[in-house]
N, C-alpha and C. Protein backbone atom coordinates (compact mmCIF):
# COMPACT_ATOMS: atom_id res chain seq x y z
N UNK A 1 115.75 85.36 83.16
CA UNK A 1 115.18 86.08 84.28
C UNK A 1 115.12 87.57 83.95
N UNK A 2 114.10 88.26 84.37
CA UNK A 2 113.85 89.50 83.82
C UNK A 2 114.13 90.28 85.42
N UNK A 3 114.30 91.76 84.96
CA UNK A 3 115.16 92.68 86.48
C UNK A 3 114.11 92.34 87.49
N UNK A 4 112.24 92.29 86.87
CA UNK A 4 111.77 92.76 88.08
C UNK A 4 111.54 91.52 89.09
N UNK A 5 112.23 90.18 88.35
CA UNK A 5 112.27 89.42 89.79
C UNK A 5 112.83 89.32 90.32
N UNK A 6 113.89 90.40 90.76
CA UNK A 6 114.96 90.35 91.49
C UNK A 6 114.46 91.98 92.36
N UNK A 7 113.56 92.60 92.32
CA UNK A 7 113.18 93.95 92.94
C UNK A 7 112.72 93.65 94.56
N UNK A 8 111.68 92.26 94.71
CA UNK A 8 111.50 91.97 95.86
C UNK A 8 112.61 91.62 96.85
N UNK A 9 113.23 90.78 96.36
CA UNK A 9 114.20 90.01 97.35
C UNK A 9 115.45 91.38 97.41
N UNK A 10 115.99 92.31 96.43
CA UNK A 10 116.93 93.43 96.60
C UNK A 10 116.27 94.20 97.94
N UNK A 11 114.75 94.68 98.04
CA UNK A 11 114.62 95.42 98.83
C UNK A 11 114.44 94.88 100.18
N UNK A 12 114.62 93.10 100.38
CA UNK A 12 114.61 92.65 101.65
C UNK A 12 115.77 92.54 102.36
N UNK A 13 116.72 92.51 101.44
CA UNK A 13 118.33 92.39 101.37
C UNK A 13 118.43 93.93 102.13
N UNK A 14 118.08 94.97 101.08
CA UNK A 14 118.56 96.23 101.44
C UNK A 14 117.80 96.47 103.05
N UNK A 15 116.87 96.62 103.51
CA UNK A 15 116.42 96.25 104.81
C UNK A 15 117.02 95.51 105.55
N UNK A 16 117.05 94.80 105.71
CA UNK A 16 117.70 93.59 106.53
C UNK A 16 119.61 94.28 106.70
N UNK A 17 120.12 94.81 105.60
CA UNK A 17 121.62 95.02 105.58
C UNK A 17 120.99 96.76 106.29
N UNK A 18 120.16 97.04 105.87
CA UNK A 18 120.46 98.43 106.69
C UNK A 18 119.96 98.56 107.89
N UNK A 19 118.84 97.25 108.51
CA UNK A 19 118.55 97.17 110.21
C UNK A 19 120.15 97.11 110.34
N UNK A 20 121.22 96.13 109.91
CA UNK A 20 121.97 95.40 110.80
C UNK A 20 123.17 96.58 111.17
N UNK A 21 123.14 97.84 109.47
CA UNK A 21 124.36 98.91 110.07
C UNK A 21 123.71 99.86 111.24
N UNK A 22 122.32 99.76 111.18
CA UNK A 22 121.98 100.56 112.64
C UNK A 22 121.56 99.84 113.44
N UNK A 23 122.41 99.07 113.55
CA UNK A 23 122.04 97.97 114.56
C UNK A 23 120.49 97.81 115.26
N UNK A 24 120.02 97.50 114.76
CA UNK A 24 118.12 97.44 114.92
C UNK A 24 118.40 95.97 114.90
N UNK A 25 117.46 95.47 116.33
CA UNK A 25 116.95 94.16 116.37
C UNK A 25 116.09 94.19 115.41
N UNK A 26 115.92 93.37 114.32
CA UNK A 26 115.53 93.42 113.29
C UNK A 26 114.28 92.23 113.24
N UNK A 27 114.55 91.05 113.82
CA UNK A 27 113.59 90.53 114.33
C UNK A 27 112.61 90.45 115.51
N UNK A 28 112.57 91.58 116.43
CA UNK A 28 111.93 91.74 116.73
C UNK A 28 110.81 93.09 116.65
N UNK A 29 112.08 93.74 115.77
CA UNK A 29 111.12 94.64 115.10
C UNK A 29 109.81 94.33 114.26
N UNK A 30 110.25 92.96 113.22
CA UNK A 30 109.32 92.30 112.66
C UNK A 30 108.38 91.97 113.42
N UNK A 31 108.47 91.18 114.48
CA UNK A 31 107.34 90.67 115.48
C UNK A 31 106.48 91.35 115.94
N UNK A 32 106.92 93.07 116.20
CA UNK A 32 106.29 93.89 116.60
C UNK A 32 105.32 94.15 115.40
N UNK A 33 105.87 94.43 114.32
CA UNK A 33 104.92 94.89 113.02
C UNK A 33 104.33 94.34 112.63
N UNK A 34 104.25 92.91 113.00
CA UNK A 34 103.56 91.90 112.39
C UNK A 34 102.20 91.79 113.85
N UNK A 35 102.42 92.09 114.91
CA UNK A 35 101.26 91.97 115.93
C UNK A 35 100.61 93.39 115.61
N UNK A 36 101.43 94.59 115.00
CA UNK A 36 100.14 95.81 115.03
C UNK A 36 98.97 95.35 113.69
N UNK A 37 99.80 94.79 112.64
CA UNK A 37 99.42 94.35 111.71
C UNK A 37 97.78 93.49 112.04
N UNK A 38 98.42 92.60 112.44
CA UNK A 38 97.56 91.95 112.83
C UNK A 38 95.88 92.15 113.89
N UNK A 39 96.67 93.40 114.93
CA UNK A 39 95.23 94.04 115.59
C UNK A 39 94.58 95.01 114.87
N UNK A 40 95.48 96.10 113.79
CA UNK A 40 94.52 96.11 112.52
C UNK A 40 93.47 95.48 111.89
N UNK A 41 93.83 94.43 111.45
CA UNK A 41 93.56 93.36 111.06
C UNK A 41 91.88 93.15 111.92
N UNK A 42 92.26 92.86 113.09
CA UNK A 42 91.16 92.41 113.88
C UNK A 42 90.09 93.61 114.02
N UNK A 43 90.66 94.95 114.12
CA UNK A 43 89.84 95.96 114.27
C UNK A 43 88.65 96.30 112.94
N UNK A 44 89.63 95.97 111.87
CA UNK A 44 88.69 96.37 110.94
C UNK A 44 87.79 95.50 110.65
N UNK A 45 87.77 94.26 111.17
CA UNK A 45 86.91 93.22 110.45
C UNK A 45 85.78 93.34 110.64
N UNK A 46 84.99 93.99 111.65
CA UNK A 46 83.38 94.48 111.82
C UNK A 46 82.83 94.95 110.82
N UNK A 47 83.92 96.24 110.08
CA UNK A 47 83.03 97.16 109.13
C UNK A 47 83.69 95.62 107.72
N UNK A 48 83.92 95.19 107.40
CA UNK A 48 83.93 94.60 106.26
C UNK A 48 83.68 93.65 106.20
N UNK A 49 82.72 92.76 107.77
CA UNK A 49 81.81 92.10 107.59
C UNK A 49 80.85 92.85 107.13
N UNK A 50 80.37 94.07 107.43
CA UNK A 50 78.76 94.54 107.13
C UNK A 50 79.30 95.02 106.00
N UNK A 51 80.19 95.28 105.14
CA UNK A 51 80.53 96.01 104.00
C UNK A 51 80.23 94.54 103.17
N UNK A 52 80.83 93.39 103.28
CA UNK A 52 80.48 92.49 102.46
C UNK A 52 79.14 91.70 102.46
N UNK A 53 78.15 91.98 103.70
CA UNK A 53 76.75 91.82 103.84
C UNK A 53 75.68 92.57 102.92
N UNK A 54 76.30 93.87 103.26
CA UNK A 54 75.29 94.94 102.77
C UNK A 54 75.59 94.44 100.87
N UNK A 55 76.69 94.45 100.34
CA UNK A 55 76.73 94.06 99.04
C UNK A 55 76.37 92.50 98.92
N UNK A 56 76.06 91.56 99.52
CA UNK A 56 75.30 90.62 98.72
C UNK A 56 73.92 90.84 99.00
N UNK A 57 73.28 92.02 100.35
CA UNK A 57 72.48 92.47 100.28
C UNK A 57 71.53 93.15 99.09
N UNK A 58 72.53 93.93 98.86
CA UNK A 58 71.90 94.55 97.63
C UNK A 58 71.61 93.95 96.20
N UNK A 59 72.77 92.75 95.69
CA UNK A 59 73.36 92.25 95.04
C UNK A 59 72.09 91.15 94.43
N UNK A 60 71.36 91.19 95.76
CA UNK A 60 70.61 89.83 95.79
C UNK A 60 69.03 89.91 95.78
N UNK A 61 69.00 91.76 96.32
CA UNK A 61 67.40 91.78 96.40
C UNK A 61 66.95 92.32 95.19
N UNK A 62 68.03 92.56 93.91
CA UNK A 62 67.10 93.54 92.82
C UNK A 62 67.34 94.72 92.89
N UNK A 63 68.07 95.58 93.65
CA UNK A 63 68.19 97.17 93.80
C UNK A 63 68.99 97.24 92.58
N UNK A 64 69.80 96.55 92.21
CA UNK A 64 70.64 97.36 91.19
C UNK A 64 70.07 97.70 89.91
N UNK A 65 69.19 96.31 89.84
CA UNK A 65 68.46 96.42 88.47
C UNK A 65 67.09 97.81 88.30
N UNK A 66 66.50 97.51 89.93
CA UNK A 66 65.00 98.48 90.06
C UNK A 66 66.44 99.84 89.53
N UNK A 67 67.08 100.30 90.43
CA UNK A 67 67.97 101.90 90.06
C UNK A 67 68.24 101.74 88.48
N UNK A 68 69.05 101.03 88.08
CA UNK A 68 69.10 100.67 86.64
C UNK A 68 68.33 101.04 85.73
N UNK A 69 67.09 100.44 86.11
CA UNK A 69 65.90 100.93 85.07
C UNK A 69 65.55 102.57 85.06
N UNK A 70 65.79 102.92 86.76
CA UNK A 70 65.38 104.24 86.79
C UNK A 70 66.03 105.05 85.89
N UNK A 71 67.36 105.11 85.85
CA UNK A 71 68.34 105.70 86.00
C UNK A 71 68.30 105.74 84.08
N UNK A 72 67.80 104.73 83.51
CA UNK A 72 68.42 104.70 82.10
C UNK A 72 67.98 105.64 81.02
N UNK A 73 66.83 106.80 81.12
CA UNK A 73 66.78 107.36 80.40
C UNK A 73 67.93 108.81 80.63
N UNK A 74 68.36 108.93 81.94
CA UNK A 74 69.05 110.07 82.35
C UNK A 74 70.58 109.60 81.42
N UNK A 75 70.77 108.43 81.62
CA UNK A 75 72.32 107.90 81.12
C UNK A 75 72.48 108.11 79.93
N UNK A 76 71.35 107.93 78.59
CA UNK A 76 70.85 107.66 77.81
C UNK A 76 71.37 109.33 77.42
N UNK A 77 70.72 110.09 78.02
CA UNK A 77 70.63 111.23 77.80
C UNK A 77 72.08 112.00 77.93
N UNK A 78 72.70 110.94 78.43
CA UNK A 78 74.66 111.81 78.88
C UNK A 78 75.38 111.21 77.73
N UNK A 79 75.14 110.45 77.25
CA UNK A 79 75.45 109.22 76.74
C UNK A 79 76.69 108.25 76.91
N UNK A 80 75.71 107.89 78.00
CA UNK A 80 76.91 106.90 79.02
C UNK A 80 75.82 105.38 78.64
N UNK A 81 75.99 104.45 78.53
CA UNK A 81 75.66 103.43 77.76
C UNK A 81 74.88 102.51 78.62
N UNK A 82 73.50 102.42 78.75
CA UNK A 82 72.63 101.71 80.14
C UNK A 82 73.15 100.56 80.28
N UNK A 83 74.01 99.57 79.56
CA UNK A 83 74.40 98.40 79.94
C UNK A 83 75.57 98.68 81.12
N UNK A 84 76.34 100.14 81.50
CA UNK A 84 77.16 99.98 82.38
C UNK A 84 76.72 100.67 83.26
N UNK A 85 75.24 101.23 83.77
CA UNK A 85 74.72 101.76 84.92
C UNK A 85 74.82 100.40 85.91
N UNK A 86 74.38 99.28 86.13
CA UNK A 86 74.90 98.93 87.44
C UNK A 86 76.04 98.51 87.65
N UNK A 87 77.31 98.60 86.72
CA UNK A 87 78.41 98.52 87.06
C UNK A 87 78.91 100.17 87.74
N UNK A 88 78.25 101.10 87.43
CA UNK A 88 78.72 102.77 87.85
C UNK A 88 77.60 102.27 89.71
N UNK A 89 76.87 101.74 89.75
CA UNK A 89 76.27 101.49 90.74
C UNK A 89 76.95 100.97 92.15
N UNK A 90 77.47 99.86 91.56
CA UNK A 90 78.05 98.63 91.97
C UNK A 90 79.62 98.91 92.84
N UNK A 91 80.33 99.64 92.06
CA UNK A 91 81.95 99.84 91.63
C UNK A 91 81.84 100.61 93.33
N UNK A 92 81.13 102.14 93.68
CA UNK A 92 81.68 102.50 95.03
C UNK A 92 81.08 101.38 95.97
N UNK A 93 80.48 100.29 95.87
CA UNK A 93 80.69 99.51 97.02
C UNK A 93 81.33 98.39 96.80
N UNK A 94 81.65 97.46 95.80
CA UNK A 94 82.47 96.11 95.64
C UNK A 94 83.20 96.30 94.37
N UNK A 95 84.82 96.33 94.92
CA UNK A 95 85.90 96.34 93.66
C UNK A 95 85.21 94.83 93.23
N UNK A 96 85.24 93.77 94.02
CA UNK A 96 85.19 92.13 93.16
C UNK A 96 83.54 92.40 92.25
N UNK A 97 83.14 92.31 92.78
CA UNK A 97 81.48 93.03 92.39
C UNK A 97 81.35 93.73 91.09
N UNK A 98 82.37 94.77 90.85
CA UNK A 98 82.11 95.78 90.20
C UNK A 98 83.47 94.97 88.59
N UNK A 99 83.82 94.28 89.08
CA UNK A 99 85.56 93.45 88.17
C UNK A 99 84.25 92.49 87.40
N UNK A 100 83.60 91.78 88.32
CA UNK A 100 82.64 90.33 87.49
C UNK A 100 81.69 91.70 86.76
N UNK A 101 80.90 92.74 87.24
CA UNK A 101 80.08 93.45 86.01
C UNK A 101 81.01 93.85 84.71
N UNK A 102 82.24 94.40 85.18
CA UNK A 102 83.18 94.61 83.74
C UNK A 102 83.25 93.24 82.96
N UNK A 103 83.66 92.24 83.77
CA UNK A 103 83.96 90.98 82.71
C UNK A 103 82.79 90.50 81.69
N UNK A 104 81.41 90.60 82.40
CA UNK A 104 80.16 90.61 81.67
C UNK A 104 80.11 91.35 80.59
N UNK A 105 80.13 92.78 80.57
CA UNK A 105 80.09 93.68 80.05
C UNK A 105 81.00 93.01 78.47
N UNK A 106 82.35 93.21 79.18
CA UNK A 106 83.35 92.75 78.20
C UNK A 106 82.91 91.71 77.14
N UNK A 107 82.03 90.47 77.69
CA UNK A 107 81.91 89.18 77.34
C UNK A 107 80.87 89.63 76.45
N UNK A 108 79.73 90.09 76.76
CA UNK A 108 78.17 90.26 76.22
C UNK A 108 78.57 91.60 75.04
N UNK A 109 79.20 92.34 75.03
CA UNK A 109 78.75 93.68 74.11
C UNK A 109 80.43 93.71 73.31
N UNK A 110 81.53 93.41 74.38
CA UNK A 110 83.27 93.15 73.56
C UNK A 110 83.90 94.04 73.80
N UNK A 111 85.19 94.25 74.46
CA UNK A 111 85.82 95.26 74.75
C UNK A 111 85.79 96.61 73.59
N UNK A 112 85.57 96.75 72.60
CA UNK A 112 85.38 97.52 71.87
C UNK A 112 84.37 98.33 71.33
N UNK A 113 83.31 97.68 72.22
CA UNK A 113 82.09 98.05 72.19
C UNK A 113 82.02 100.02 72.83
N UNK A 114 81.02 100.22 72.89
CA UNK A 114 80.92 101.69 73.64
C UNK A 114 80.70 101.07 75.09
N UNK A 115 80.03 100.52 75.37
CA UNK A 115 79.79 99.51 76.46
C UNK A 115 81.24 99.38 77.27
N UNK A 116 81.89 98.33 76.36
CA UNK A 116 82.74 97.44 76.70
C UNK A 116 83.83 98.79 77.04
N UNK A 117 84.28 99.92 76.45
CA UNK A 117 84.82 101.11 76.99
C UNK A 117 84.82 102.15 77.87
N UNK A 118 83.63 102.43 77.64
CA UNK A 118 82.80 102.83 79.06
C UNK A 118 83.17 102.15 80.28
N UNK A 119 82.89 100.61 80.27
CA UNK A 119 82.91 100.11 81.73
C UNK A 119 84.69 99.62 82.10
N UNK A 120 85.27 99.79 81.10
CA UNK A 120 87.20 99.68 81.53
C UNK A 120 87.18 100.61 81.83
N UNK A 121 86.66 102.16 81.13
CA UNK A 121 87.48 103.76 81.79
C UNK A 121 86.77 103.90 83.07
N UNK A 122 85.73 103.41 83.55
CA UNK A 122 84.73 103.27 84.62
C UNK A 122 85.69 102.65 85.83
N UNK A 123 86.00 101.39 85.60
CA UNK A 123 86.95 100.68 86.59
C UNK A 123 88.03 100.90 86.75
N UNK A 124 88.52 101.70 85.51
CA UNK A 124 90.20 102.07 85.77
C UNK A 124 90.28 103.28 86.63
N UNK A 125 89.32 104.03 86.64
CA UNK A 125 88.90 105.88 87.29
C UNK A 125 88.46 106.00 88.40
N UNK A 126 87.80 104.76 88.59
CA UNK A 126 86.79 104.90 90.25
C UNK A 126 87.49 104.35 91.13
N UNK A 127 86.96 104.42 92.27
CA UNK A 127 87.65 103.86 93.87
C UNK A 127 86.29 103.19 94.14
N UNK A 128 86.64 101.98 94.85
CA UNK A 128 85.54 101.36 95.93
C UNK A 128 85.65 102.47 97.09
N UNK A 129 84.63 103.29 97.05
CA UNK A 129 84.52 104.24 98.33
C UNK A 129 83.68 103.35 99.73
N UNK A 130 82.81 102.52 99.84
CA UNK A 130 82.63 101.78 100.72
C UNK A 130 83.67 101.31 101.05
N UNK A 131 84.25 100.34 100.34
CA UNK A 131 85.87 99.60 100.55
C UNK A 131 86.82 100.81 101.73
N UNK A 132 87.16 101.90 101.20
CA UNK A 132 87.93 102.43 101.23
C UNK A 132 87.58 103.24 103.04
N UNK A 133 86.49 103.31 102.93
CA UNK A 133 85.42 104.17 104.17
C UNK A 133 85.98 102.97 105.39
N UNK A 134 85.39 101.53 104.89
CA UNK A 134 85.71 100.71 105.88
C UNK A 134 87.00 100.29 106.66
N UNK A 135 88.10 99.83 105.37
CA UNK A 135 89.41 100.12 105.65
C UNK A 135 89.73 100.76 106.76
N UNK A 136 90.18 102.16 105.82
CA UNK A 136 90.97 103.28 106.45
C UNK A 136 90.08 103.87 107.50
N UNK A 137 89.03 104.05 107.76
CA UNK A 137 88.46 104.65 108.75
C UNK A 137 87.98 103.80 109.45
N UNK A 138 88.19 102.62 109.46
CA UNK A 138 87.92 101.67 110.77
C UNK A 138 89.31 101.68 111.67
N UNK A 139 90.28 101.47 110.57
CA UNK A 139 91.94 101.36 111.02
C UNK A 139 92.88 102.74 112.01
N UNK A 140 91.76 103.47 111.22
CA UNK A 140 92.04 104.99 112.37
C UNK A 140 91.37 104.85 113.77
N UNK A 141 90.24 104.16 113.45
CA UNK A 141 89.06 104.45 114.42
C UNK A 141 88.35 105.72 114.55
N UNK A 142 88.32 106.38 113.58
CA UNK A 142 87.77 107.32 112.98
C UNK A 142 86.08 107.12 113.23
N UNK A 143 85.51 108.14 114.32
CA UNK A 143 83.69 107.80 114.20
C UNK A 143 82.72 108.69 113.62
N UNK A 144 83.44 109.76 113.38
CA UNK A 144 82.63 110.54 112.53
C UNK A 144 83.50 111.77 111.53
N UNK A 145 82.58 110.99 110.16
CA UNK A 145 83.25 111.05 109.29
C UNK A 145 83.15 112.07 108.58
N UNK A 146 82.03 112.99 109.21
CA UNK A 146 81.35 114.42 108.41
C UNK A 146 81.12 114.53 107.08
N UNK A 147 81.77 115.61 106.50
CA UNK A 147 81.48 115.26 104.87
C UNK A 147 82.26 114.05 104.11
N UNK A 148 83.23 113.30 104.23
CA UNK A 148 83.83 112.73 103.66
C UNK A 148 83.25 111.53 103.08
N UNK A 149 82.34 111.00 103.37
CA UNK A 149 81.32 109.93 102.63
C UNK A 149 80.33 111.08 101.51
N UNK A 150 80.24 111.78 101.75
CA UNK A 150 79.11 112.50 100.45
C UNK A 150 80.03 112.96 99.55
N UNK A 151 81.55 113.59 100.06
CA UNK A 151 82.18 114.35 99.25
C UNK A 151 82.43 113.17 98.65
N UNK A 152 83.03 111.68 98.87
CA UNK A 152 83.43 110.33 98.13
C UNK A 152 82.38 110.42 97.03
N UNK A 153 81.05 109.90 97.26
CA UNK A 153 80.09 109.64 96.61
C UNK A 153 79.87 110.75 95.35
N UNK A 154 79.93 112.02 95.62
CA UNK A 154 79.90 113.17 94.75
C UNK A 154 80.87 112.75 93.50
N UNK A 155 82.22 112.61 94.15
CA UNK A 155 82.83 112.44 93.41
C UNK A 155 83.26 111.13 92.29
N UNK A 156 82.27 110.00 93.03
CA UNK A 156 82.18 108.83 91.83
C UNK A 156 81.31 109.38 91.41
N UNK A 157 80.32 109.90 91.19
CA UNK A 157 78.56 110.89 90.24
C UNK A 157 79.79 111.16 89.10
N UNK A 158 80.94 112.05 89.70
CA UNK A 158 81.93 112.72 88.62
C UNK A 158 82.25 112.15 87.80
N UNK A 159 82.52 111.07 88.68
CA UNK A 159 83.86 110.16 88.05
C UNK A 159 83.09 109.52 86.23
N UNK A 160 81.73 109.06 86.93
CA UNK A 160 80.65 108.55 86.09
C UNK A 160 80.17 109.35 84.90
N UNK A 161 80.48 111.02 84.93
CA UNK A 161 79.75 112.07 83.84
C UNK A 161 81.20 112.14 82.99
N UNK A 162 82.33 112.33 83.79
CA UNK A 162 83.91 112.21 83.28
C UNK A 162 83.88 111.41 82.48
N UNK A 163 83.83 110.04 82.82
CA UNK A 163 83.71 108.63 81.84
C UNK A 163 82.75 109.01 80.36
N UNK A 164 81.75 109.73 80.64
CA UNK A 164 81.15 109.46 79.60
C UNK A 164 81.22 110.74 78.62
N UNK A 165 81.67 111.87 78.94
CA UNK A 165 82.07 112.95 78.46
C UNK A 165 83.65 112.56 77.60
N UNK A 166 84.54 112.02 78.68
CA UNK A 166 85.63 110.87 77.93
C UNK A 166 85.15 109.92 76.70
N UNK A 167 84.64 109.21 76.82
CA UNK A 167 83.56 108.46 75.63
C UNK A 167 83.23 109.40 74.26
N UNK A 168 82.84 110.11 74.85
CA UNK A 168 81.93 111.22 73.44
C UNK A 168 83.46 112.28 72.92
N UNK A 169 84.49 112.50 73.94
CA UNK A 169 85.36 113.19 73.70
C UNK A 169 86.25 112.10 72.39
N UNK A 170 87.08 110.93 72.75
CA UNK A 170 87.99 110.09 72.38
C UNK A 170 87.08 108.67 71.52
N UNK A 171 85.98 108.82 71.58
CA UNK A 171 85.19 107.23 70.77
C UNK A 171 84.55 107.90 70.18
């Protein structure tokens, strides 16, 4: 047995032994956290139904490929590698989405590829900013969000010139 399977169950132990020296109903504390949990839960599910619509939306009509094409002499020109423009596309709206374009990537060109590097420092660097918009700002109830969706978006553009400036820097 290795330490870290013993990290979960230590810190339920340590909880549980430190509700009981401050004497905290401890189970019904749970009950409580587990019902806010849960209307979380219920609140956010609107935006990540349309968050998971809008991506098989897109997913399904051809946008990634029509932008793709646009997009490939500019990439070309950074030298960020056109096989991972609709994964840089993809990534701020679906982490699962954006994991199956890396595995492709990986499979078709080989982790060692410029490709295949590009699109790991791509997935390891970026955030699902849709993901993240829906989440946390449904869970606040947050309705207007001002700059914070453009400043997100700006900053995957970054994340995307970073990656490939990284590339030309270290490959």
């Amino acid at each position: 047995m290795k330490f870290t399977d013993f990290i979960l169950p230590v810190i339920i132990v340590f909880i549980i032994v430190y509700g009981l020296l401050k004497k905290v109903d401890i189970f019904t504390s749970f009950i409580d956290g587990a019902k806010k949990g849960l209307k979380n839960a219920y609140e956010i599910c609107p935006a990540l139904i349309i968050l998971l619509v809008s991506v098989g939306m897109i997913r399904s009509s051809g946008a990634i490929d029509f932008i793709s094409q646009s997009l490939r002499s500019f990439a070309e020109a950074l030298g960020f590698p056109a096989e991972c423009i609709p994964l840089a596309i993809l990534r701020p709206v679906s982490g699962s989405g954006s994991i199956a374009l890396l595995e492709d990537v990986l499979i078709n060109y080989g982790p060692d590829s410029l490709a295949g590097k590009t699109a790991s420092i791509l997935v390891a660097s970026s955030e699902t900013t849709f993901y993240v918009f829906a989440v946390y700002f449904a869970s606040v109830k947050v309705k207007k969000t001002r700059h914070a969706l453009a400043s997100a978006l700006i900053g995957d553009f970054v994340g995307v010139i970073a990656t490939a400036v990284a590339i030309k820097l270290f490959f």
